[in-house]
N, C-alpha and C. Protein backbone atom coordinates (compact mmCIF):
# COMPACT_ATOMS: atom_id res chain seq x y z
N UNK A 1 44.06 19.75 3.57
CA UNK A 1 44.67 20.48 4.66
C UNK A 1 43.57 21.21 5.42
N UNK A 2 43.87 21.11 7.07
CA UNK A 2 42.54 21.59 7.50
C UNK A 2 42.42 23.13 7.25
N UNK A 3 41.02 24.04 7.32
CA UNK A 3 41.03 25.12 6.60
C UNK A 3 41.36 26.09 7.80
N UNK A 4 41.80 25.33 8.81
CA UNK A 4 42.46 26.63 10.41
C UNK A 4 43.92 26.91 9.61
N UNK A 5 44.46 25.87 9.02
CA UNK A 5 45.75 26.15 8.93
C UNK A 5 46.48 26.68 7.81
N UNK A 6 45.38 27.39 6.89
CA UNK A 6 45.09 27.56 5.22
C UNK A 6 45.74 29.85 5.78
N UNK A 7 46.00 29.74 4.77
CA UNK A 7 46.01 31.25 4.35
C UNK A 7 44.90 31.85 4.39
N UNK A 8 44.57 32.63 4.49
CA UNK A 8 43.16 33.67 4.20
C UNK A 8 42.98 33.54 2.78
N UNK A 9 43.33 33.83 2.04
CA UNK A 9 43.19 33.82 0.67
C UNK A 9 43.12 32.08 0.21
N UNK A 10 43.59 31.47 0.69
CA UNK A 10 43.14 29.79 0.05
C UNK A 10 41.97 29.27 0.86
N UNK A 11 41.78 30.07 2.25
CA UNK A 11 40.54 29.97 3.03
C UNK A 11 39.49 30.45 2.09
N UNK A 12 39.40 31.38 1.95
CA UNK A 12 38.40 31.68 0.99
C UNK A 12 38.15 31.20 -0.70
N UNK A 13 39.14 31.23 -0.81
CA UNK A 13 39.27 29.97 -2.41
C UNK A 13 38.71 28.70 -1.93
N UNK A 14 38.57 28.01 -0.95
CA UNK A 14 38.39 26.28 -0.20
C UNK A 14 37.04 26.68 0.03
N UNK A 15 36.60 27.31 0.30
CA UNK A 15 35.55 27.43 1.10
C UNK A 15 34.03 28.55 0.15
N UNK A 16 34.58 28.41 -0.80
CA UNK A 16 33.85 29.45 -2.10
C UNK A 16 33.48 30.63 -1.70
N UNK A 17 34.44 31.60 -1.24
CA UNK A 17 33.59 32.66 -1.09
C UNK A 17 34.08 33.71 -1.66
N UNK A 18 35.36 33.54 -2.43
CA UNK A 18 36.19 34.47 -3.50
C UNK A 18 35.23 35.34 -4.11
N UNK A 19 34.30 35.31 -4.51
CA UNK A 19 32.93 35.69 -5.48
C UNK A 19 32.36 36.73 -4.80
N UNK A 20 32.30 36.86 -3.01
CA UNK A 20 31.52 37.34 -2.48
C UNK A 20 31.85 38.80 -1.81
N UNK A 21 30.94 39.75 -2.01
CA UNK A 21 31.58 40.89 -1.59
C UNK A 21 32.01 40.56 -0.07
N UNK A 22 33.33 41.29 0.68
CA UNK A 22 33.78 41.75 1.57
C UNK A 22 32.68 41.02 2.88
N UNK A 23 32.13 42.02 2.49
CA UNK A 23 31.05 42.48 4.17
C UNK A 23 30.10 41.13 4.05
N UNK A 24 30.44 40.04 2.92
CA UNK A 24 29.31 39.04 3.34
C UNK A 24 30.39 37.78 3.79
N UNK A 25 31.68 37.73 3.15
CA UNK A 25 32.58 36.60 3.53
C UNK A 25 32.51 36.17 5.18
N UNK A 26 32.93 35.21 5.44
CA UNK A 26 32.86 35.02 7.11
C UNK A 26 34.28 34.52 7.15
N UNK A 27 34.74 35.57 7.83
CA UNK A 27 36.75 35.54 7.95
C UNK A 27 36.67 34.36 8.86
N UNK A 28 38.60 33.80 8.34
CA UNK A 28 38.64 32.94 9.13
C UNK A 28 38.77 32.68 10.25
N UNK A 29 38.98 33.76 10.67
CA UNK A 29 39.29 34.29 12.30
C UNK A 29 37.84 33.86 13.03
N UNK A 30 36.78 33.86 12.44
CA UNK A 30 35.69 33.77 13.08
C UNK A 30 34.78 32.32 12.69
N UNK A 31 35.72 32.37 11.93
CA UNK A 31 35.16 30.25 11.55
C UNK A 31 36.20 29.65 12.86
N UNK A 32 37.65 30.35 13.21
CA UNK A 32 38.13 29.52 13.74
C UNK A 32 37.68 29.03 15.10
N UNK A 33 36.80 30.44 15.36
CA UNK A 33 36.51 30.40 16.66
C UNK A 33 35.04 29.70 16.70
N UNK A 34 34.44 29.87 15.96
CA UNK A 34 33.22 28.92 15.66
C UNK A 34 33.53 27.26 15.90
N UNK A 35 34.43 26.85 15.91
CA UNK A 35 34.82 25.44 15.11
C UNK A 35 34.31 24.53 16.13
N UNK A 36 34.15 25.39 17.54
CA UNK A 36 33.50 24.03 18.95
C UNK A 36 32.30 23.87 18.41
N UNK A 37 32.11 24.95 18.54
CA UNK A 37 30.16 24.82 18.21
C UNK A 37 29.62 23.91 17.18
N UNK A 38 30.20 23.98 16.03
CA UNK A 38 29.98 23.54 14.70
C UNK A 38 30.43 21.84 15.27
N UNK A 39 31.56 21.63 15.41
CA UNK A 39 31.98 20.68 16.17
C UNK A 39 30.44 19.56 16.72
N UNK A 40 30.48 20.62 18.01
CA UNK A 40 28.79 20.27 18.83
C UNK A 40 27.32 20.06 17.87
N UNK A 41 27.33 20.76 16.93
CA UNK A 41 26.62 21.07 16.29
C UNK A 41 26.20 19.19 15.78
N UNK A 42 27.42 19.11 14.93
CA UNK A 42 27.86 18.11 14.58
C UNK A 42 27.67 16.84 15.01
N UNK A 43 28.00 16.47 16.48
CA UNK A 43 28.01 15.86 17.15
C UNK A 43 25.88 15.44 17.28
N UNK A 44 25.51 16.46 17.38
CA UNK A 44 24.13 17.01 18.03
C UNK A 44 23.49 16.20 16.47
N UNK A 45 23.41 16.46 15.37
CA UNK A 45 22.71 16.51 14.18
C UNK A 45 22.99 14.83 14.30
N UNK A 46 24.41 13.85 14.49
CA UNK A 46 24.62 12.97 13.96
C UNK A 46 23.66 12.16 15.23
N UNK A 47 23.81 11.96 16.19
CA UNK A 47 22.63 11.55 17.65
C UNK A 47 20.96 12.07 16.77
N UNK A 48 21.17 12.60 16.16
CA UNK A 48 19.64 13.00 15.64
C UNK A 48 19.43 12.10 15.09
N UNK A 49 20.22 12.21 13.89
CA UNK A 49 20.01 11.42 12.53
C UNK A 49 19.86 9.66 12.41
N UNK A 50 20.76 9.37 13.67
CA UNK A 50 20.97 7.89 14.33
C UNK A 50 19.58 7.50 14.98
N UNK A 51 19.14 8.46 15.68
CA UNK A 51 17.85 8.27 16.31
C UNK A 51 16.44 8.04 15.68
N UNK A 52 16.88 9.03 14.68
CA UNK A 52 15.53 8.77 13.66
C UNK A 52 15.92 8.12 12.25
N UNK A 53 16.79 7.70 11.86
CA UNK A 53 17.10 6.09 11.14
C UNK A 53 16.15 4.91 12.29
N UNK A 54 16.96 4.79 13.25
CA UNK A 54 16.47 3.51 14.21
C UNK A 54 15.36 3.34 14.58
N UNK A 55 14.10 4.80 14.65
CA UNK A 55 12.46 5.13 14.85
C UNK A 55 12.29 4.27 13.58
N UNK A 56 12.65 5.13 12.27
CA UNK A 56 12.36 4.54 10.81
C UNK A 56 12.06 3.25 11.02
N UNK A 57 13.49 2.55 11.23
CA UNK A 57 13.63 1.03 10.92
C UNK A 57 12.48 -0.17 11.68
N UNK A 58 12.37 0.73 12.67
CA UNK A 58 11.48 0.23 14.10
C UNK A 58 10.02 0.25 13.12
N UNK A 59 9.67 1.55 12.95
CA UNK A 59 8.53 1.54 12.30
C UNK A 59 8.09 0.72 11.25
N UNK A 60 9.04 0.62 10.24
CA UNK A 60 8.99 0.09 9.21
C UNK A 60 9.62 -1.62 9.32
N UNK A 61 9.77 -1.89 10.10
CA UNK A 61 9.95 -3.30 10.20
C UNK A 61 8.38 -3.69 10.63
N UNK A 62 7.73 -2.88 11.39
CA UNK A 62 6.58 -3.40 12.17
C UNK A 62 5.56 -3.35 11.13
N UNK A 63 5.92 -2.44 9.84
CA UNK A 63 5.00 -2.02 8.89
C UNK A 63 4.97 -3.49 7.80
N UNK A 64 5.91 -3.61 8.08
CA UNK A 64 6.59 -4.98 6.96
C UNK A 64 6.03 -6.28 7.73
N UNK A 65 6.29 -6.05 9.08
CA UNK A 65 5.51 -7.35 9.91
C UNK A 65 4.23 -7.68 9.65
N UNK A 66 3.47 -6.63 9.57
CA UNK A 66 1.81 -6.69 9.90
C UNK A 66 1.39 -6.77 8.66
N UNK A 67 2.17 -6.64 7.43
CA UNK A 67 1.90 -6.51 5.81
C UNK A 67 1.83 -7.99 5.56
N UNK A 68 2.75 -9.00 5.92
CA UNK A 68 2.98 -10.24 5.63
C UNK A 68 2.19 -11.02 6.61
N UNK A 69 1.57 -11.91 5.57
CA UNK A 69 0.68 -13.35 6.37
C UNK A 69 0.38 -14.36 5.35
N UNK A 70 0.38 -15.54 5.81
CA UNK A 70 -0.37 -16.62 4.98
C UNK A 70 -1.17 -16.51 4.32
N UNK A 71 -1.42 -16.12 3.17
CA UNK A 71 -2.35 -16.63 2.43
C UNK A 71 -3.23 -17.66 3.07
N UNK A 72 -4.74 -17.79 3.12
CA UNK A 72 -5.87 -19.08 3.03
C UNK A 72 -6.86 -18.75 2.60
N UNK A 73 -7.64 -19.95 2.79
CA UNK A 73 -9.15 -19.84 2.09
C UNK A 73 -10.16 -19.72 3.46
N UNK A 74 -10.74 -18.71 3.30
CA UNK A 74 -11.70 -18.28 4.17
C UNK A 74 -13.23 -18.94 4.24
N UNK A 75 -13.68 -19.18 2.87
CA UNK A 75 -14.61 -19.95 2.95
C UNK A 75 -14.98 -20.83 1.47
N UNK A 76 -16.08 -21.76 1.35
CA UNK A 76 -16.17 -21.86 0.25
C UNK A 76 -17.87 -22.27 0.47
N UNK A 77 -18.69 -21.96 -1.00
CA UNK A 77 -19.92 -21.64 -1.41
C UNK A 77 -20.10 -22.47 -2.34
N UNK A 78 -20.84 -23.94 -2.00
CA UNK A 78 -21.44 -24.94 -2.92
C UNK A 78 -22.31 -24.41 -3.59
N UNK A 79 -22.83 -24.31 -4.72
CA UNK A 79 -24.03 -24.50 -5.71
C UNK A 79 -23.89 -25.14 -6.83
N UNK A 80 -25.19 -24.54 -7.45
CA UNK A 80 -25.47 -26.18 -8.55
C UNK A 80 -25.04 -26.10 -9.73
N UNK A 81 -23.83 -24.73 -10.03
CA UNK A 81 -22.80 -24.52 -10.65
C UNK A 81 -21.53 -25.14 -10.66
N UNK A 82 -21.26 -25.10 -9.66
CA UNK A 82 -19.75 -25.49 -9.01
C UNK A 82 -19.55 -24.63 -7.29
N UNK A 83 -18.19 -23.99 -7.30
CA UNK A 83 -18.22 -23.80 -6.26
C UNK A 83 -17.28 -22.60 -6.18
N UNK A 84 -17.66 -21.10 -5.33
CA UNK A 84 -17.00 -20.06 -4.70
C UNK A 84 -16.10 -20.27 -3.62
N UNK A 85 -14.33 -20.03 -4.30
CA UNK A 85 -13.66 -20.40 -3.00
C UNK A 85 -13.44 -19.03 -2.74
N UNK A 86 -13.17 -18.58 -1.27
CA UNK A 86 -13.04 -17.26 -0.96
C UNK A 86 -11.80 -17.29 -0.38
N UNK A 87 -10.55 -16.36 -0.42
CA UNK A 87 -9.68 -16.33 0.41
C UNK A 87 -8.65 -15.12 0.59
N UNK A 88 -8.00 -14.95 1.50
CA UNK A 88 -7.47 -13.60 1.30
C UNK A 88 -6.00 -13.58 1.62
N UNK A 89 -5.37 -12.78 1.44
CA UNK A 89 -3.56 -12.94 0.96
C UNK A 89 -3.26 -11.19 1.27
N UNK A 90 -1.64 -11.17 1.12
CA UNK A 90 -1.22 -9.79 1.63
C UNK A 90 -1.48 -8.92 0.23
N UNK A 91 -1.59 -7.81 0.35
CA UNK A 91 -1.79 -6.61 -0.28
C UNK A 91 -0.48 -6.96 -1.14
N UNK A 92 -0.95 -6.46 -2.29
CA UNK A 92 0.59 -6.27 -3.03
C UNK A 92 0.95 -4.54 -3.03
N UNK A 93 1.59 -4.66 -1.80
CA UNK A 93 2.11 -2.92 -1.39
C UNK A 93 2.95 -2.51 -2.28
N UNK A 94 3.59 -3.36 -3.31
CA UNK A 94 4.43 -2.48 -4.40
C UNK A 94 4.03 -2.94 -5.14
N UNK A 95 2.86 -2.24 -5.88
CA UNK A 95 2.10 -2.04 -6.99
C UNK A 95 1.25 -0.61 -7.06
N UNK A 96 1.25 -0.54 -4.92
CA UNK A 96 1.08 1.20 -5.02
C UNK A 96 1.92 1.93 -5.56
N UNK A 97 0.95 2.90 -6.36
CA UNK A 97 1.59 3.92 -6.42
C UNK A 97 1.64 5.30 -5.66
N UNK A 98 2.73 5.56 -4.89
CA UNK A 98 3.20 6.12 -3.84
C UNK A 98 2.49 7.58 -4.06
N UNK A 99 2.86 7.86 -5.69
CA UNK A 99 2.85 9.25 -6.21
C UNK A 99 1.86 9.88 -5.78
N UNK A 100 0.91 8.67 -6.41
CA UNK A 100 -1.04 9.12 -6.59
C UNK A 100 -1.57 9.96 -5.38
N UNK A 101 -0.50 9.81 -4.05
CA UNK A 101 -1.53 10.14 -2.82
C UNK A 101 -0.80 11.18 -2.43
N UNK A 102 -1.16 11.53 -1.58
CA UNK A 102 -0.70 13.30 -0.46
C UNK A 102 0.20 12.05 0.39
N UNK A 103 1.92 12.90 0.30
CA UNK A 103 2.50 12.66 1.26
C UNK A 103 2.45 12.08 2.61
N UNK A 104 1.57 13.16 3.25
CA UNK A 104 1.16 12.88 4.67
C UNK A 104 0.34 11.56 4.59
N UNK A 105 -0.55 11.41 3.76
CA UNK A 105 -1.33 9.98 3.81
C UNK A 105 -0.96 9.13 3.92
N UNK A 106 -0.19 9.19 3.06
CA UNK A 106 0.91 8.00 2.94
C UNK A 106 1.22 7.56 4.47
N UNK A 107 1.93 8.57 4.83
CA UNK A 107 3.11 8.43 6.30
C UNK A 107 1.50 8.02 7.05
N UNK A 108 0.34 8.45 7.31
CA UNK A 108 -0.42 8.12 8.57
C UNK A 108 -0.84 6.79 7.72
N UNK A 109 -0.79 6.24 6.54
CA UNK A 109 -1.34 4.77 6.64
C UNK A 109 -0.37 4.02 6.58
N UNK A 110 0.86 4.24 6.59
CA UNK A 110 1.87 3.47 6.96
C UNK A 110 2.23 3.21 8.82
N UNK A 111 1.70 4.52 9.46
CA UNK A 111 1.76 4.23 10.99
C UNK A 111 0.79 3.21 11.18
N UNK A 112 -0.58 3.38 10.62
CA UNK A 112 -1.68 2.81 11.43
C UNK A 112 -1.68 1.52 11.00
N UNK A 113 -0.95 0.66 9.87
CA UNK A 113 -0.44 -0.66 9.79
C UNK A 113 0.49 -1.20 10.59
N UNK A 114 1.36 -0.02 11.01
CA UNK A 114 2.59 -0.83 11.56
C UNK A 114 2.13 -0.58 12.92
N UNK A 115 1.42 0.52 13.52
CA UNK A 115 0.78 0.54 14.87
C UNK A 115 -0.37 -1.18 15.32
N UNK A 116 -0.79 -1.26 14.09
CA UNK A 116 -1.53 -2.30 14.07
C UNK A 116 -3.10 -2.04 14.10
N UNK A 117 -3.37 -1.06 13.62
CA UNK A 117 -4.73 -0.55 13.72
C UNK A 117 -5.48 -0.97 12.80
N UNK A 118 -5.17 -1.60 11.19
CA UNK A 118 -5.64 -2.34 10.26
C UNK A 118 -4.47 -3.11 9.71
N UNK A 119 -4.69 -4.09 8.86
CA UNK A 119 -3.87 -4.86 7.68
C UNK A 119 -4.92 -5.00 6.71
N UNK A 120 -3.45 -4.33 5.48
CA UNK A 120 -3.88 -4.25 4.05
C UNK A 120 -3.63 -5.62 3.70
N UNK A 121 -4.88 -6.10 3.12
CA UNK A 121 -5.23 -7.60 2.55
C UNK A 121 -6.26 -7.61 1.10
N UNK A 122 -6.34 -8.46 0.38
CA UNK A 122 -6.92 -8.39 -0.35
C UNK A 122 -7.35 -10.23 -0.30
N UNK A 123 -8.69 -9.82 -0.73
CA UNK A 123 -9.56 -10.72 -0.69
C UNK A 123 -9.44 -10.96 -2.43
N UNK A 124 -9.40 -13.12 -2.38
CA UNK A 124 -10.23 -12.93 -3.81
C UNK A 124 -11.27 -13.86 -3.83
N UNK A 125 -11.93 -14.47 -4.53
CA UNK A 125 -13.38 -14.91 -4.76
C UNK A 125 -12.99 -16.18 -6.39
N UNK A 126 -12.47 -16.91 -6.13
CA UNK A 126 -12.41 -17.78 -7.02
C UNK A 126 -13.71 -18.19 -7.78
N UNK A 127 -13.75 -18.62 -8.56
CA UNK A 127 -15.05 -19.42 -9.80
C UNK A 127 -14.62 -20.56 -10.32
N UNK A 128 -15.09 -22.12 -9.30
CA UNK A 128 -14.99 -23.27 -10.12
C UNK A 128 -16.06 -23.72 -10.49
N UNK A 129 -16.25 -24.36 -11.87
CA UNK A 129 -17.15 -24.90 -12.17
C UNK A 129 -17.30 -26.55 -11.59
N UNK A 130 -18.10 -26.88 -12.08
CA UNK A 130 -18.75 -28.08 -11.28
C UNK A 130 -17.11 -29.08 -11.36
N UNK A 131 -16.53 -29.49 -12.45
CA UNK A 131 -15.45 -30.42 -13.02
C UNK A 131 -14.28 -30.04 -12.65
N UNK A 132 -14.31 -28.34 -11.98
CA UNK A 132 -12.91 -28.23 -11.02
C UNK A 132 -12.31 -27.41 -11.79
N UNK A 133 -12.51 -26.69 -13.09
CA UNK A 133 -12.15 -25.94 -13.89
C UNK A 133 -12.25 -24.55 -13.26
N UNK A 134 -11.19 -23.81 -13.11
CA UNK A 134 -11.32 -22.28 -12.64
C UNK A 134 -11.71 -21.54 -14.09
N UNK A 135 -13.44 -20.69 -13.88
CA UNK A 135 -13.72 -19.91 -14.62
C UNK A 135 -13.70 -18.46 -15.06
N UNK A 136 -13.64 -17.93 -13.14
CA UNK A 136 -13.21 -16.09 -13.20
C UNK A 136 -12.17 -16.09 -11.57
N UNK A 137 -12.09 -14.87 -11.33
CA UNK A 137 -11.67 -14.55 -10.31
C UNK A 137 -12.17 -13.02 -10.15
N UNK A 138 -12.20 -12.99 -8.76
CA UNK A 138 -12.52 -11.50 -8.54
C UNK A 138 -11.88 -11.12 -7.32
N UNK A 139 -10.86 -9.76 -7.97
CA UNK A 139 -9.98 -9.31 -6.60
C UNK A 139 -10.56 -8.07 -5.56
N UNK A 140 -10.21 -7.65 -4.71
CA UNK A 140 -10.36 -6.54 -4.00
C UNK A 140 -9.56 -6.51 -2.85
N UNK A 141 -9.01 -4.65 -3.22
CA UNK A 141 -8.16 -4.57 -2.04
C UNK A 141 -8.51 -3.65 -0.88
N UNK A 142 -7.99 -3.66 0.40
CA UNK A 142 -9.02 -3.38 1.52
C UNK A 142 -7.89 -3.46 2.89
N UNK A 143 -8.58 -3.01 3.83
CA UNK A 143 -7.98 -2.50 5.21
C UNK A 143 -9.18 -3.29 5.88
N UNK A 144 -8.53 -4.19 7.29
CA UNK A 144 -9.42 -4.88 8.05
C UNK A 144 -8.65 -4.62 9.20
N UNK A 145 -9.76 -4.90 10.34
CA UNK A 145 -9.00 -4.39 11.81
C UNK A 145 -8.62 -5.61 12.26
N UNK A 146 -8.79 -6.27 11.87
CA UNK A 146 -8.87 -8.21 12.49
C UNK A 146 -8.56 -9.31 11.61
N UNK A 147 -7.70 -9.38 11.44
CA UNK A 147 -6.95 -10.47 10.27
C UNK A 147 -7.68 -11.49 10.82
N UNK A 148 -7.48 -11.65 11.88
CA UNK A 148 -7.48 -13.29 12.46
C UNK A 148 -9.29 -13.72 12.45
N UNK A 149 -10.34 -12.63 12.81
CA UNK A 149 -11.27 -12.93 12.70
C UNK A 149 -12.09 -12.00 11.28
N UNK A 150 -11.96 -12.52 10.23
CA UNK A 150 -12.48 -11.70 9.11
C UNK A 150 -13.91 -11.92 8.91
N UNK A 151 -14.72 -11.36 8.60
CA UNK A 151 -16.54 -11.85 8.43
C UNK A 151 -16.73 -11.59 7.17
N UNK A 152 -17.89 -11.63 6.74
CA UNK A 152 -18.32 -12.03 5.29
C UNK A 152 -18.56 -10.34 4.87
N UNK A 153 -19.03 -9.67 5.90
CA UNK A 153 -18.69 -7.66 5.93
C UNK A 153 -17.25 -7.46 5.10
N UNK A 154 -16.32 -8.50 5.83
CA UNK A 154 -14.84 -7.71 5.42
C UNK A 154 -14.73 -8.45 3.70
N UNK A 155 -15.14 -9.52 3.62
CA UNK A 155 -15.21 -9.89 1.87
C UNK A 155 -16.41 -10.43 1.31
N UNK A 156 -17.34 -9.57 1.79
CA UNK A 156 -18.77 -9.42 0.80
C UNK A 156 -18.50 -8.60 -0.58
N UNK A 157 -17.79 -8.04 -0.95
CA UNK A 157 -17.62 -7.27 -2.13
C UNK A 157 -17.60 -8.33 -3.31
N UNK A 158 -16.39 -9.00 -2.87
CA UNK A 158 -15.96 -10.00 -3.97
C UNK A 158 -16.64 -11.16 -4.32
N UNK A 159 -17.33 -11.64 -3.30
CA UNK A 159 -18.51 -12.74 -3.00
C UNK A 159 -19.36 -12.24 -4.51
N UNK A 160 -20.11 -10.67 -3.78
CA UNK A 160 -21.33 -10.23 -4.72
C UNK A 160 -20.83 -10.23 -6.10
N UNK A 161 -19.74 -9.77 -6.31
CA UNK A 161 -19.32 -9.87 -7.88
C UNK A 161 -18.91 -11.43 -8.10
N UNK A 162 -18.57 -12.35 -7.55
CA UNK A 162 -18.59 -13.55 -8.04
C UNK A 162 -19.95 -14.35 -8.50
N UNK A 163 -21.04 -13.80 -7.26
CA UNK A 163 -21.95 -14.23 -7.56
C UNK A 163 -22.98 -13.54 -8.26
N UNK A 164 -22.82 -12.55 -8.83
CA UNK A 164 -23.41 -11.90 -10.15
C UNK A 164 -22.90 -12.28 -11.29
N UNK A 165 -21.60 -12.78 -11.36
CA UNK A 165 -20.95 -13.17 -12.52
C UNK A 165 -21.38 -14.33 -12.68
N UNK A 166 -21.91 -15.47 -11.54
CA UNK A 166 -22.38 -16.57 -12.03
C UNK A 166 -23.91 -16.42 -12.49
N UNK A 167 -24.33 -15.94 -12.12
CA UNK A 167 -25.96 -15.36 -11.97
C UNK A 167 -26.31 -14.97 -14.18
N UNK A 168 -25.10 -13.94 -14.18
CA UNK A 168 -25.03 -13.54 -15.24
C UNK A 168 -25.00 -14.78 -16.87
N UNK A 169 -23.59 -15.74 -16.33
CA UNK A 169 -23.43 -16.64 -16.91
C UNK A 169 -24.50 -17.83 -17.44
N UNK A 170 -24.74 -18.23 -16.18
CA UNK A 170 -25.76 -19.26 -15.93
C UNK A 170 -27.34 -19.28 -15.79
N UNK A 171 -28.10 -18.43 -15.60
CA UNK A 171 -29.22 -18.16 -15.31
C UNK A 171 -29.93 -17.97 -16.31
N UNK A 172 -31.62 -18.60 -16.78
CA UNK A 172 -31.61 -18.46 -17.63
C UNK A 172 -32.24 -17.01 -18.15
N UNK A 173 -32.43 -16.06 -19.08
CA UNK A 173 -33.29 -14.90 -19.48
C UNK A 173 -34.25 -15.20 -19.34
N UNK A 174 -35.35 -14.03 -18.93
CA UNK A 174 -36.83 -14.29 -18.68
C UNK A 174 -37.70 -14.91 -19.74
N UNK A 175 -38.42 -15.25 -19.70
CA UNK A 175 -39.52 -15.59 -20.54
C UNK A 175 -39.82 -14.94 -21.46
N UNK A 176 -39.64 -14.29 -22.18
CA UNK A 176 -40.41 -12.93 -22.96
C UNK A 176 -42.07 -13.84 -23.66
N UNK A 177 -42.76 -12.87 -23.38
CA UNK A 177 -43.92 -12.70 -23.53
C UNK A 177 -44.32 -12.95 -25.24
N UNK A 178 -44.79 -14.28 -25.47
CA UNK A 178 -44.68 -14.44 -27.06
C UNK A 178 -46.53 -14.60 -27.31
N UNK A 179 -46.86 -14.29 -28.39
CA UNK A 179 -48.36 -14.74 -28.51
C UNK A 179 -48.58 -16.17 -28.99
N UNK A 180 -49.30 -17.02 -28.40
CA UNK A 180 -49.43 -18.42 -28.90
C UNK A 180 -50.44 -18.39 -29.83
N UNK A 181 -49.32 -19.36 -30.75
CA UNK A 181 -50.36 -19.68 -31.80
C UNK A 181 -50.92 -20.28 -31.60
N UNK A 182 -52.73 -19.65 -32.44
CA UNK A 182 -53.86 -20.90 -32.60
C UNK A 182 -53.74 -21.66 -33.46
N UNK A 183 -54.51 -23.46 -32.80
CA UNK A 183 -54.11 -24.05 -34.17
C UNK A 183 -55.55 -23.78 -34.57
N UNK A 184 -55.47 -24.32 -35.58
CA UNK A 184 -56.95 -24.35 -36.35
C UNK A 184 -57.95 -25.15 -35.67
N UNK A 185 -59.28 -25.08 -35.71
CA UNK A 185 -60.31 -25.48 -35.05
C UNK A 185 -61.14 -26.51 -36.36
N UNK A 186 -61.30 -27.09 -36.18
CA UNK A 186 -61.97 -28.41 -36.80
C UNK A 186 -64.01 -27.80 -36.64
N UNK A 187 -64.13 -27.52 -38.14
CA UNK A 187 -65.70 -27.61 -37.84
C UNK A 187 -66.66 -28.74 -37.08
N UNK A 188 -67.45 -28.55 -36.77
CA UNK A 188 -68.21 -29.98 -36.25
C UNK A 188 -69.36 -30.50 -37.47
C-alpha cells in the first residue's frame, strides 16, 4: 500500500523509523510533499545510470575488440640446432589478477587499450630441434603500440631467452686448461 495513504503510525513502522527519537523522524506530511522531487530525483539518477551502463558497454566492448587477434608467427630463426619460431597471440586478460593492482590502474589501462593506445599481447619464442621436435618455449607478456607492425624491440626478450637456452644446451664448455703430459724421451 502506497506509504501517502498509510496512517502515521504504519508510516513510520514501513518506513523504519519507530526507533527514532521525535525530532529526527521525517513526518509524513513532509515526505508527502517531497514525493515530486524524489519522483524527479528518480527519474534524474535512472538517465544517469542508463548513460553510464551504455559509456561502460561502449568502452568495454572496444576493450574486448582491441584484446582479440589472430594468433601468428612473426618470424622464424634457422641454425645448426634447429629452428626459433617466434609468434605472438592475445594476452590472457583473465589470468590477471585484478586485486594485485591500484584500482585506478586498472581503469587507465583498460581506457588506453580500448582507446587504442597499446594491445596487450604476448609473445612466445618456440624451440625446435633439428627433427621438428619442440624442446622449450619461452613466454612474455607486454603492451605494443602497433600490432600490425611489431619489430624484433617489441619481442627481443623472448628471442634472448630462447637463444641463451640454446646456447646453454648446446654449446660446448670451454677448454679448461689441462697440463700435457710428457711422454718419455728416448736416450740417444
Amino acid at each position: 500500500r502506497p506509504l501517502q495513504q498509510c496512517s502515521e503510525e504504519e508510516y513510520f513502522r514501513l518506513t523504519g523509523q519507530t526507533d527514532l527519537p521525535e525530532n529526527q523522524r521525517i513526518p509524513q506530511k513532509t515526505f508527502n510533499a517531497t514525493e515530486k522531487y524524489w519522483q524527479r530525483f528518480e527519474a534524474w539518477l535512472g538517465r544517469q545510470l542508463r548513460e553510464t551502463t551504455e559509456r561502460c558497454f561502449r568502452q568495454l566492448s572496444r576493450f574486448v575488440e582491441n584484446c582479440n587477434f589472430e594468433p601468428r608467427v612473426l618470424r622464424e630463426y634457422r641454425g645448426e640446432y634447429g629452428v626459433i619460431k617466434v609468434g605472438v597471440m592475445p594476452q590472457d586478460i583473465g589470468a590477471i589478477d585484478v586485486l594485485e593492482f591500484d584500482p585506478d590502474y586498472i581503469v587507465s589501462w583498460v581506457d588506453k587499450v580500448a582507446d587504442g593506445v597499446f594491445t596487450p599481447v604476448q609473445f612466445v619464442a618456440n624451440v625446435f630441434y633439428r627433427n621438428g621436435v619442440q624442446m622449450a618455449s619461452f613466454r612474455g607478456d607486454t603492451e605494443v603500440e602497433d600490432i600490425i607492425h611489431l619489430t624484433a624491440k617489441d619481442y627481443g626478450d623472448v628471442v634472448g631467452q630462447a637463444v641463451e637456452w640454446v646456447r646453454e644446451q648446446f654449446d660446448e664448455p670451454a677448454a679448461v686448461d689441462r697440463p700435457i703430459a710428457q711422454l718419455p724421451r728416448l736416450a740417444a
